[in-house]
Protein backbone atom coordinates (compact mmCIF):
# COMPACT_ATOMS: atom_id res chain seq x y z
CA UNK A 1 10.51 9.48 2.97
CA UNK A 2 11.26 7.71 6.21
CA UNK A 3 11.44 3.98 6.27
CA UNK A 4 9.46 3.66 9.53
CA UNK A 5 6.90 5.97 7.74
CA UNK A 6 6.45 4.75 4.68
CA UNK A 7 6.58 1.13 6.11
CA UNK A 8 3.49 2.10 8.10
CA UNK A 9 1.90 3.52 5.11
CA UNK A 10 2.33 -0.26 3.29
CA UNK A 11 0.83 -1.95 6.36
CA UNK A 12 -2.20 0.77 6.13
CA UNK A 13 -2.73 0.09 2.51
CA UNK A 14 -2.54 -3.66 2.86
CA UNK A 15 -4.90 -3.98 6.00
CA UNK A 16 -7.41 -1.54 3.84
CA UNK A 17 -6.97 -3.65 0.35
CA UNK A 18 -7.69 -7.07 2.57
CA UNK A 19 -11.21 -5.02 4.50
CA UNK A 20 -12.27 -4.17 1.08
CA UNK A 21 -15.31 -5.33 -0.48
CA UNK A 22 -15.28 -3.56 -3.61
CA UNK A 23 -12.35 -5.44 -6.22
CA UNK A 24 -11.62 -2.03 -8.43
CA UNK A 25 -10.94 -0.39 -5.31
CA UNK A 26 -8.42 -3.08 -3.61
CA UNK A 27 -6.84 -3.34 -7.03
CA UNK A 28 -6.09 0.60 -6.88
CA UNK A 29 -5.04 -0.07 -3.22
CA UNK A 30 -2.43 -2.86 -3.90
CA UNK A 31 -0.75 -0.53 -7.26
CA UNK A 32 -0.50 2.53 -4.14
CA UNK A 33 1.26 0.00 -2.15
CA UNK A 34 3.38 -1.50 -5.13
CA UNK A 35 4.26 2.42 -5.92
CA UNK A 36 5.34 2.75 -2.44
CA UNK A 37 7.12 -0.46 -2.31
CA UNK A 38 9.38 0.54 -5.57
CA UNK A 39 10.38 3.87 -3.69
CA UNK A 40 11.60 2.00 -1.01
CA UNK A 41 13.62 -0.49 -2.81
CA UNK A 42 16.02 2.53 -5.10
């Protein structure tokens, strides 16, 4: 994966988790983003 990209994709995830209203589903947001975020620190 691309940094650029998958830098993007954390913003994206972030700027969702913070819009949403719902808590389960900003909680499933945030463990997409930590997922993400672990890829890009190996």
């Amino acid at each position: 994966m691309e940094m650029s990209k998958s830098h993007q994709k954390l913003l994206k995830l972030s700027r969702k988790a913070q819009e949403c209203k719902d808590r389960k589903t900003a909680q499933k947001l945030i463990r997409k983003a930590d997922k993400i975020h672990s890829k890009l620190s190996t």
